[in-house]
Every structure is written in C-alpha cells, then in structure tokens.
C-alpha atoms as a PDB file:
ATOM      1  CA  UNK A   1      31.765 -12.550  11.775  1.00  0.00           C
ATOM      2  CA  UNK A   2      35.189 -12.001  12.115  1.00  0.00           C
ATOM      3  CA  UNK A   3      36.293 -13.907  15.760  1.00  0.00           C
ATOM      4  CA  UNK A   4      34.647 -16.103  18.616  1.00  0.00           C
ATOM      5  CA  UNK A   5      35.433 -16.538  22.520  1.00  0.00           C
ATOM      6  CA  UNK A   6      33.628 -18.701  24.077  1.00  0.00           C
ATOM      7  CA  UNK A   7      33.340 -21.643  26.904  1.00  0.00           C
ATOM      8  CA  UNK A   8      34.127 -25.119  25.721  1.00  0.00           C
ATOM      9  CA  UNK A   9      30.064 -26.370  25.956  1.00  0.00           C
ATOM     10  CA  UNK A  10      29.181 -23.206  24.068  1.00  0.00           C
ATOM     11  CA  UNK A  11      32.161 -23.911  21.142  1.00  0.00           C
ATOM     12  CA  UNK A  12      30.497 -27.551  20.686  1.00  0.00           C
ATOM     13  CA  UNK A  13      27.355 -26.364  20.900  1.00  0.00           C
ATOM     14  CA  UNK A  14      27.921 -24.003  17.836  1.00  0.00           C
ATOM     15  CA  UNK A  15      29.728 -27.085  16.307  1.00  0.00           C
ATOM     16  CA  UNK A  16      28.154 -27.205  12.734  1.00  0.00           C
ATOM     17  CA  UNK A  17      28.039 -23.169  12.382  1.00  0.00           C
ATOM     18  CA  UNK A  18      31.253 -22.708  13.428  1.00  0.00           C
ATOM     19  CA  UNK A  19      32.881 -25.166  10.881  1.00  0.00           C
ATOM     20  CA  UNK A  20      30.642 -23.442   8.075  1.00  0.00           C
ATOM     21  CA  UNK A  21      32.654 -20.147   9.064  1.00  0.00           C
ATOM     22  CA  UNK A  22      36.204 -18.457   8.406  1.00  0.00           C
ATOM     23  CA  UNK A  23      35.686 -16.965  11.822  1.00  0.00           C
ATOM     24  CA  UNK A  24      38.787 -17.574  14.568  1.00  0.00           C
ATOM     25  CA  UNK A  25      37.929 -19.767  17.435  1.00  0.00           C
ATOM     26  CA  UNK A  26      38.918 -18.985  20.778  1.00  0.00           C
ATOM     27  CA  UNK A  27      37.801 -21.619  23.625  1.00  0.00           C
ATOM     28  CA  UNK A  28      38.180 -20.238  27.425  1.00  0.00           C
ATOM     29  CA  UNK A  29      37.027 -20.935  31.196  1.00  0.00           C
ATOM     30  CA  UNK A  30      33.966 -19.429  31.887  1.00  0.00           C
ATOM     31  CA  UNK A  31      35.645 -17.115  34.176  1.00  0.00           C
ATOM     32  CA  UNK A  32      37.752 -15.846  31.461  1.00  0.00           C
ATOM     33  CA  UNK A  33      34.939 -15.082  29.152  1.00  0.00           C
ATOM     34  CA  UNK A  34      33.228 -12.903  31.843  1.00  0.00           C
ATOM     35  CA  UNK A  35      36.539 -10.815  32.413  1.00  0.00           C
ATOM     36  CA  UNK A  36      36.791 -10.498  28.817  1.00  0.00           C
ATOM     37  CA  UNK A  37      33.267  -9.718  28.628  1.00  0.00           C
ATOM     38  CA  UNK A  38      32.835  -7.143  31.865  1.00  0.00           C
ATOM     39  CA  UNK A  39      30.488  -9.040  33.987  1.00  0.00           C
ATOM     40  CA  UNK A  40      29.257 -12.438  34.856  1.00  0.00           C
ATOM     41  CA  UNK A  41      27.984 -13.751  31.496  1.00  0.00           C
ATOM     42  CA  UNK A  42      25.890 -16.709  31.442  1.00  0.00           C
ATOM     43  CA  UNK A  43      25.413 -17.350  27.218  1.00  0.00           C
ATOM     44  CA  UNK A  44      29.137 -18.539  26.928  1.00  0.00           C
ATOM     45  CA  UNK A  45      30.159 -17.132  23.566  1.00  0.00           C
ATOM     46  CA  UNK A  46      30.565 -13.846  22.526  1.00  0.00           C
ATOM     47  CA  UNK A  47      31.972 -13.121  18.441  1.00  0.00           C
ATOM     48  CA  UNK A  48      33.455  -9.915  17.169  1.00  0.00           C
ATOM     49  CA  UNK A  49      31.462  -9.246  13.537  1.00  0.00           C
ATOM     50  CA  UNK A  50      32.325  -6.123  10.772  1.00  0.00           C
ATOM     51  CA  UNK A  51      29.334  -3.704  10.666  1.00  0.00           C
ATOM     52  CA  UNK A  52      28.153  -3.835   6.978  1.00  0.00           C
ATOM     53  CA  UNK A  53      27.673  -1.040   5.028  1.00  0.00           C
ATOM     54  CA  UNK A  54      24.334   1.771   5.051  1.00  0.00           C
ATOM     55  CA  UNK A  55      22.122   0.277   2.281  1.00  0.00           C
ATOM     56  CA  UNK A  56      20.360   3.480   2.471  1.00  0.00           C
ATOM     57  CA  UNK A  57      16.659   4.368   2.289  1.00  0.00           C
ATOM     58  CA  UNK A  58      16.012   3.927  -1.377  1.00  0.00           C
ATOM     59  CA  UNK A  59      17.333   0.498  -1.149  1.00  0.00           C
ATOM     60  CA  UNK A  60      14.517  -0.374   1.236  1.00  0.00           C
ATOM     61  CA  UNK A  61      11.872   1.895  -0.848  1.00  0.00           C
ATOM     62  CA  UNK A  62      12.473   1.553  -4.140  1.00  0.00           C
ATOM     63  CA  UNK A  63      11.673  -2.250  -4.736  1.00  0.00           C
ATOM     64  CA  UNK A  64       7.742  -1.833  -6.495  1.00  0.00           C
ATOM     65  CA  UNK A  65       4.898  -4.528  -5.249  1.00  0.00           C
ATOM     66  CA  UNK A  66       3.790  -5.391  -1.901  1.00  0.00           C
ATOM     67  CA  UNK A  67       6.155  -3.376   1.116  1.00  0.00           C
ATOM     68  CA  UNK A  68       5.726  -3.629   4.758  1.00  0.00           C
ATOM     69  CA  UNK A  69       8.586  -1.405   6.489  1.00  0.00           C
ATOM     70  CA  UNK A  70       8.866  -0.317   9.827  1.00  0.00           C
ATOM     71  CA  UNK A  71       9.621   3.064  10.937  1.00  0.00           C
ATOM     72  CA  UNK A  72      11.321   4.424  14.336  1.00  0.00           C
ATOM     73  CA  UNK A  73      11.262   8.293  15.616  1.00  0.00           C
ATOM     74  CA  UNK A  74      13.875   8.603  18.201  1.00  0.00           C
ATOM     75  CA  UNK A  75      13.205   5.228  19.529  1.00  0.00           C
ATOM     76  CA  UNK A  76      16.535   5.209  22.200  1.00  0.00           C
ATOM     77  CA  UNK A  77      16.318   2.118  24.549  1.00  0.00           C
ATOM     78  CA  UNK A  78      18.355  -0.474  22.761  1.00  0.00           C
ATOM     79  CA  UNK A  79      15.744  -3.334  24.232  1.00  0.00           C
ATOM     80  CA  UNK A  80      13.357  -1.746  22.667  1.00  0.00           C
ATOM     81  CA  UNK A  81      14.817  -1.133  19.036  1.00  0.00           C
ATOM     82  CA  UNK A  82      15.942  -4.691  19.679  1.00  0.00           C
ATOM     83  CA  UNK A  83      12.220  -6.092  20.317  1.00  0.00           C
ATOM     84  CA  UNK A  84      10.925  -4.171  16.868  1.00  0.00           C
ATOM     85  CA  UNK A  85      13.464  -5.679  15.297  1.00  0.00           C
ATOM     86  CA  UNK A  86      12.109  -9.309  16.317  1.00  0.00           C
ATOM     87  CA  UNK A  87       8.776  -8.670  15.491  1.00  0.00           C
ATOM     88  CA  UNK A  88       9.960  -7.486  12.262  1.00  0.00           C
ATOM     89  CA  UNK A  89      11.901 -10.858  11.747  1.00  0.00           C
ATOM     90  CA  UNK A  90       8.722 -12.646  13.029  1.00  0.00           C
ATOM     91  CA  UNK A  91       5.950 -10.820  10.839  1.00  0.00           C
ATOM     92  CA  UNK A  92       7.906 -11.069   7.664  1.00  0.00           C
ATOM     93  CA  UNK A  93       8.886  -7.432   7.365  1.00  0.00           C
ATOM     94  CA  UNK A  94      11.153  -5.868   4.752  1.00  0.00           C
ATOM     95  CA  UNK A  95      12.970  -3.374   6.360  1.00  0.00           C
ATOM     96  CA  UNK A  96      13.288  -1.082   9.716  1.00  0.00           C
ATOM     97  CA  UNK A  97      14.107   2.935   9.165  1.00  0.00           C
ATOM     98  CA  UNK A  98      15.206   4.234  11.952  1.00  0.00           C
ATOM     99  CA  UNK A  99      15.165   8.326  12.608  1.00  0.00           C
ATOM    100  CA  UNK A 100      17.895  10.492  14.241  1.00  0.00           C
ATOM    101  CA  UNK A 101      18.404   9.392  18.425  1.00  0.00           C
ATOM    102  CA  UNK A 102      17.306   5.813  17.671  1.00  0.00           C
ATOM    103  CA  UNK A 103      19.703   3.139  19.447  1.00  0.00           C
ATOM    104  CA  UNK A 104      22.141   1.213  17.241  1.00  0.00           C
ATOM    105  CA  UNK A 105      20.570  -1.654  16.358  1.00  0.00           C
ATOM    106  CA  UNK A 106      23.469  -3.582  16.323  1.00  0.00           C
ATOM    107  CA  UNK A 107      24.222  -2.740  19.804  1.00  0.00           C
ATOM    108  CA  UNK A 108      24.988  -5.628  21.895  1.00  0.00           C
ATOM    109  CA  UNK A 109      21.899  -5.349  24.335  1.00  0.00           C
ATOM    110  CA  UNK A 110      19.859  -4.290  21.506  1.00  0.00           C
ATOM    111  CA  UNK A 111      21.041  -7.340  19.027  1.00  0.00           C
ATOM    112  CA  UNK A 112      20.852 -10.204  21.466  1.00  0.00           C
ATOM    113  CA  UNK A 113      16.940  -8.744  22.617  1.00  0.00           C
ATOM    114  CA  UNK A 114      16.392  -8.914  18.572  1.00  0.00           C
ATOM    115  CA  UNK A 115      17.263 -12.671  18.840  1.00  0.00           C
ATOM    116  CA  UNK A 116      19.263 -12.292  15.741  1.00  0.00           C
ATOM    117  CA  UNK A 117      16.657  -9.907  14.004  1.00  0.00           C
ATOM    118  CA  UNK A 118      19.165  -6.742  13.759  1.00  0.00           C
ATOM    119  CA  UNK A 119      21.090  -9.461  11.422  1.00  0.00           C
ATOM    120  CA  UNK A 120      18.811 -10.356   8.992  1.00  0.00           C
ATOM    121  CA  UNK A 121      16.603  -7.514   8.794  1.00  0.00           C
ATOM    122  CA  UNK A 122      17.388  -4.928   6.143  1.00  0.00           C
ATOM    123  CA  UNK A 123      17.789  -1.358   7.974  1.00  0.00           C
ATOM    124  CA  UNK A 124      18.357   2.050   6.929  1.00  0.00           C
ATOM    125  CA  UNK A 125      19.552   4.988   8.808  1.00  0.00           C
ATOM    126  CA  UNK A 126      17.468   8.302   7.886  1.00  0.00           C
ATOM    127  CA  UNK A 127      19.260  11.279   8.877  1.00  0.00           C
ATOM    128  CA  UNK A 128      16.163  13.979   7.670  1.00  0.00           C
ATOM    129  CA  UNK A 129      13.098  12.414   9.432  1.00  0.00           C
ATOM    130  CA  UNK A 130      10.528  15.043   7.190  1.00  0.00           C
ATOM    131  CA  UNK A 131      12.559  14.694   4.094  1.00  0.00           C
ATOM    132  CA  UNK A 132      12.528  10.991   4.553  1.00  0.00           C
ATOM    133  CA  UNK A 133       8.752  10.261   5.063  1.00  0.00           C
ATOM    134  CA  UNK A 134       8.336  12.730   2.127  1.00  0.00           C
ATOM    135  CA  UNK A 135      10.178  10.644   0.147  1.00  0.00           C
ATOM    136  CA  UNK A 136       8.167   7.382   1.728  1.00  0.00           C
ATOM    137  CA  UNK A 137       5.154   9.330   0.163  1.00  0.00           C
ATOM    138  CA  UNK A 138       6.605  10.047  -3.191  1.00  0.00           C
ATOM    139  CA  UNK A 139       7.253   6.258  -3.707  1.00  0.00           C
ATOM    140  CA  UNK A 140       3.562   5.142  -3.035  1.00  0.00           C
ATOM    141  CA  UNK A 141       3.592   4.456   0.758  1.00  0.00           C
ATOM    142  CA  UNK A 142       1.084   4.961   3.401  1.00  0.00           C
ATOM    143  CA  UNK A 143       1.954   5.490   6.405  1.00  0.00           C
ATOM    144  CA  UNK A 144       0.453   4.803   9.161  1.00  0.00           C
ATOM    145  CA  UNK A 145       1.287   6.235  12.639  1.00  0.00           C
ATOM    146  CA  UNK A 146       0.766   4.230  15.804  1.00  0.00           C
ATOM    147  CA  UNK A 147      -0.633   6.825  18.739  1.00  0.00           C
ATOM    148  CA  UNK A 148      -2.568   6.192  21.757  1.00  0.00           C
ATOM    149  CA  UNK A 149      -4.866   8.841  20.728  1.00  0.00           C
ATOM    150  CA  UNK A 150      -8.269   8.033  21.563  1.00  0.00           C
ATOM    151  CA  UNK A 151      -9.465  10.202  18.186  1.00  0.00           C
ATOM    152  CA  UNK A 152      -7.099   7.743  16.182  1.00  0.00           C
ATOM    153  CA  UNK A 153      -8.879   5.205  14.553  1.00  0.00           C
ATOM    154  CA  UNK A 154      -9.034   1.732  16.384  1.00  0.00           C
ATOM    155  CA  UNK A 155      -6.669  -1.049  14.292  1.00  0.00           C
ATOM    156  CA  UNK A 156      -9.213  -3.484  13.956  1.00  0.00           C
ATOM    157  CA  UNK A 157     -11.646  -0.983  11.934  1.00  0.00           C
ATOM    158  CA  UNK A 158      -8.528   0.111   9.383  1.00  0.00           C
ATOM    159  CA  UNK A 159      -9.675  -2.533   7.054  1.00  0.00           C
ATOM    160  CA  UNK A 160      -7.345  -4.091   4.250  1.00  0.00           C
ATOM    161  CA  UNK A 161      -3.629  -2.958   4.718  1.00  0.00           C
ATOM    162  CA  UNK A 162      -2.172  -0.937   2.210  1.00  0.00           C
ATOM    163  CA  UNK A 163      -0.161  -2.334  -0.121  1.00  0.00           C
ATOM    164  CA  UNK A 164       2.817  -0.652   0.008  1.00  0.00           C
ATOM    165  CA  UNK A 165       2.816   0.744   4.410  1.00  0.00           C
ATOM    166  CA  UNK A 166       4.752   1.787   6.436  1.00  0.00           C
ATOM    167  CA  UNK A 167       4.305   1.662  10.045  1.00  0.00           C
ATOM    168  CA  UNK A 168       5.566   4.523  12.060  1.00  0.00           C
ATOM    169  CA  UNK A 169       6.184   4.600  16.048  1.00  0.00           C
ATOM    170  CA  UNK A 170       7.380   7.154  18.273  1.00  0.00           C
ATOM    171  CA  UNK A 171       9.775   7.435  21.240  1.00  0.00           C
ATOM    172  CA  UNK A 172       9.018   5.979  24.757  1.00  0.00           C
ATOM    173  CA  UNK A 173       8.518   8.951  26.331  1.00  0.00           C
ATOM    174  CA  UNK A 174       6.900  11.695  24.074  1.00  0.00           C
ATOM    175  CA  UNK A 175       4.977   9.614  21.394  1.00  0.00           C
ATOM    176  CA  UNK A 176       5.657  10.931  17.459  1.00  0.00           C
ATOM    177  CA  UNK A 177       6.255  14.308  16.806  1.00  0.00           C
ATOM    178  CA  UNK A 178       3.528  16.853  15.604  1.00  0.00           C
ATOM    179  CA  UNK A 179       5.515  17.253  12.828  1.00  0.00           C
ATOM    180  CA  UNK A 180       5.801  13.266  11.939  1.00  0.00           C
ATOM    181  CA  UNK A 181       1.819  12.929  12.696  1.00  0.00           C
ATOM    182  CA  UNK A 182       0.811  15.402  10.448  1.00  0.00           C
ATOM    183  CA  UNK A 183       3.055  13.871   7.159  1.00  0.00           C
ATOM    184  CA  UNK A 184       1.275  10.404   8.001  1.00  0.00           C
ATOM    185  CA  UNK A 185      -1.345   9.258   6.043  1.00  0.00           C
ATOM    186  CA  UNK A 186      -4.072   7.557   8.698  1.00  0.00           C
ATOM    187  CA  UNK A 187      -3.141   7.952  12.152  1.00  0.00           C
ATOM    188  CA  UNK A 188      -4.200   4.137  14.337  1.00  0.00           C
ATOM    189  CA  UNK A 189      -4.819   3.093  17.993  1.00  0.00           C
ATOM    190  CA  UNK A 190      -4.632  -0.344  19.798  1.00  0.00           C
ATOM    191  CA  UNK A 191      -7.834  -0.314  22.526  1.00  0.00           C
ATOM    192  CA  UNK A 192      -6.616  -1.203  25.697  1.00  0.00           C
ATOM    193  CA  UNK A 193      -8.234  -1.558  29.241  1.00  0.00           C
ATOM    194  CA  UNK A 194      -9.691   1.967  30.922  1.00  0.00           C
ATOM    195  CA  UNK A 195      -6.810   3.796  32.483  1.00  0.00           C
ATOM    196  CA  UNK A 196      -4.015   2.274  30.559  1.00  0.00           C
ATOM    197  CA  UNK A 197      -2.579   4.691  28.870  1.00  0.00           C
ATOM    198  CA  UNK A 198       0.317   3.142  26.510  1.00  0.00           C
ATOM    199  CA  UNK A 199       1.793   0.163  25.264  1.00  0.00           C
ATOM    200  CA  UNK A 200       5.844  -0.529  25.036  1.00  0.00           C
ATOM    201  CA  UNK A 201       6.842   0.407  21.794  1.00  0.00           C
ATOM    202  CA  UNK A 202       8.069  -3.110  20.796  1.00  0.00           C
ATOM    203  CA  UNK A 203       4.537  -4.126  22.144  1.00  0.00           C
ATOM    204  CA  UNK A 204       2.935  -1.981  19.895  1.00  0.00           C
ATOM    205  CA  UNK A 205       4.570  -2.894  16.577  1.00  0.00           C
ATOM    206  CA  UNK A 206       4.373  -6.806  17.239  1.00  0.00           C
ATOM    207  CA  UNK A 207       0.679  -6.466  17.952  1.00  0.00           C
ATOM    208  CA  UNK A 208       0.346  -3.732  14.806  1.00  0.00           C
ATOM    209  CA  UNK A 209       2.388  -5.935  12.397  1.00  0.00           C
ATOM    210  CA  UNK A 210       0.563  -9.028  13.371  1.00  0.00           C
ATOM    211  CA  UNK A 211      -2.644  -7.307  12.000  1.00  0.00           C
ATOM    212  CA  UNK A 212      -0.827  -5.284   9.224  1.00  0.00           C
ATOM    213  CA  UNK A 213       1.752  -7.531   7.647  1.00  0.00           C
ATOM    214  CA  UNK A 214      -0.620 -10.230   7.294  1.00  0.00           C
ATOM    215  CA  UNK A 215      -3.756  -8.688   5.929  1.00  0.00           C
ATOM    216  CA  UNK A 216      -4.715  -8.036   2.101  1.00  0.00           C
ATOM    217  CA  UNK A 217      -4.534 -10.270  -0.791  1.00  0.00           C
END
C-alpha cells in the first residue's frame, strides 16, 4: 500500500492500521473523495497499492501434501471473480488460477466484492488453459469440474475429496469448454430445484468448497 485518501471518520477509523503502515495519509471532505473517486462514494477511504509480482503456477502446484486450488475458465464479471475469491479466503483455500478472459482480480469492483480475499489469496495467471491443467495432472491433482449437467455426478455422492483437487468452473455464460471437460478428472453437479437451470459461479464454488475443502482426513 503505497497512499490513502480518505474522510476524517474513515482515517480514525483505520487508526491502528494506518500507524502500522509507511503508507501517505491524505484526509479530505467527503465531497472531495467522491470527485477524486468518480462518483458518490459512501466507504470513505480509498488507498493506491503496487501490484505484486506473478508467482506463477508452479508456485501454487508444486508444494506436495494436502492442495485445494481453485480454478477459473474465462470467468469475466469482476463481482464474480471477486466472490470466488471470498469463498476461497473463507474455505481455507490455497490458491485461485485463473484462465485467459478472467477479470483482474485486483480490480477495484472485483477486490472490494472479495472483502479483501484478492489480497491474501495466492493467485496465478495461466496463459495456456490445456497446457496448464496438463500440468495440474502431472503434479498429482484431480480435478474436478463443476457443470450443471444432469449426467454429472451429484456432489454429495463424490465421497472423500481428493487430496491434492482442484476445482474447476466455467464462464457465466457458456459453462467450461469441451476441451477443459474432457482433461478433468470427475466431472460434479449441485441438485437444485426442477427448472433451475444454474447457479452464479461464485455460488457454485462457495457451496462446492464448503463440501470439498473440508472433507477427508
């Protein structure tokens, strides 16, 4: 974090964080913040941060033992990258891959929906999707697609959860590629209500982590 602007109450709100950091300080009216900012913003602070460096996929892979990692295909609505990335935070997670087209996760919409997930959640950008879930494969992972596919196999029958999974979702509108589903190892559905035919994506992997990430030994 490099700089903050923000309203008076917010400043001394932030009180003990702010004096733990080098950051610069800038107080303002709340009508200065929300020029600043664009439009009327109601939070009252708003910081400027340095984008740290691509850790890369092996850095999330290679680690041996017990892996949960979640992985996006062309997941674009930065609410909804942002929501994965606070179930991630929430079910203990160890990383989020994210395929060509996904938002930035460290876009603003997409960071404050994470509630501070996109921060302390390891992520890796994975420029060849096939070449990447190869390489998934090669370092003992199953993967297991999410699908609304009625022929998938419910998530309450999968049983114990791999030890080393990860847990792959597609984009909003089109689901995972044929090419993604057929390089996954079991292919899993959430039942839902006749007629319903999808869950948000966000939805999906808080409900699929809660089962995943927490089962086994």
């Amino acid at each position: 974090m490099r700089s903050v602007l923000g309203t008076a109450a917010a400043v001394a709100s932030l009180g003990d964080a702010l004096e733990s950091s080098a950051a610069r300080v800038y107080v303002a009216r709340p009508e200065t913040v929300a020029r600043v900012v664009g439009f009327p913003f109601h939070r009252g602070c708003l910081a400027a941060g340095e984008r740290p460096a691509e850790i890369g996929l092996d850095a999330l892979a290679r680690p041996r033992g017990r892996r949960v990692l979640v992985a996006l295909e062309c997941v674009t609505n930065p609410d909804n990258v942002g929501g994965v990335f606070r179930n991630a935070m929430a079910f203990g997670a160890d990383g989020v891959l994210l395929g060509p087209g996904c938002a930035d996760p460290l876009y603003r919409r997409a960071l404050r929906v994470s509630m501070g997930g996109a921060l302390v959640t390891p992520a890796a950008t994975v420029p060849d999707w096939a070449e990447g879930l190869a390489g998934l494969r090669a370092a003992d992972f199953t993967i297991v697609a999410l699908t609304p596919d009625p022929a998938a196999v419910d998530l309450t029958a999968l049983g114990a959860a791999p030890e080393r999974l990860v847990l792959l979702l597609g984009s909003e509108g089109e689901g995972l590629s044929a090419a993604s589903r057929a390089a996954t190892d079991v292919q899993v559905r959430i039942a839902m209500a006749p007629g319903v035919d999808s869950l948000n994506v966000a939805t999906a992997a808080g409900i699929a982590l809660h089962r995943l990430a927490r089962a086994g030994p």
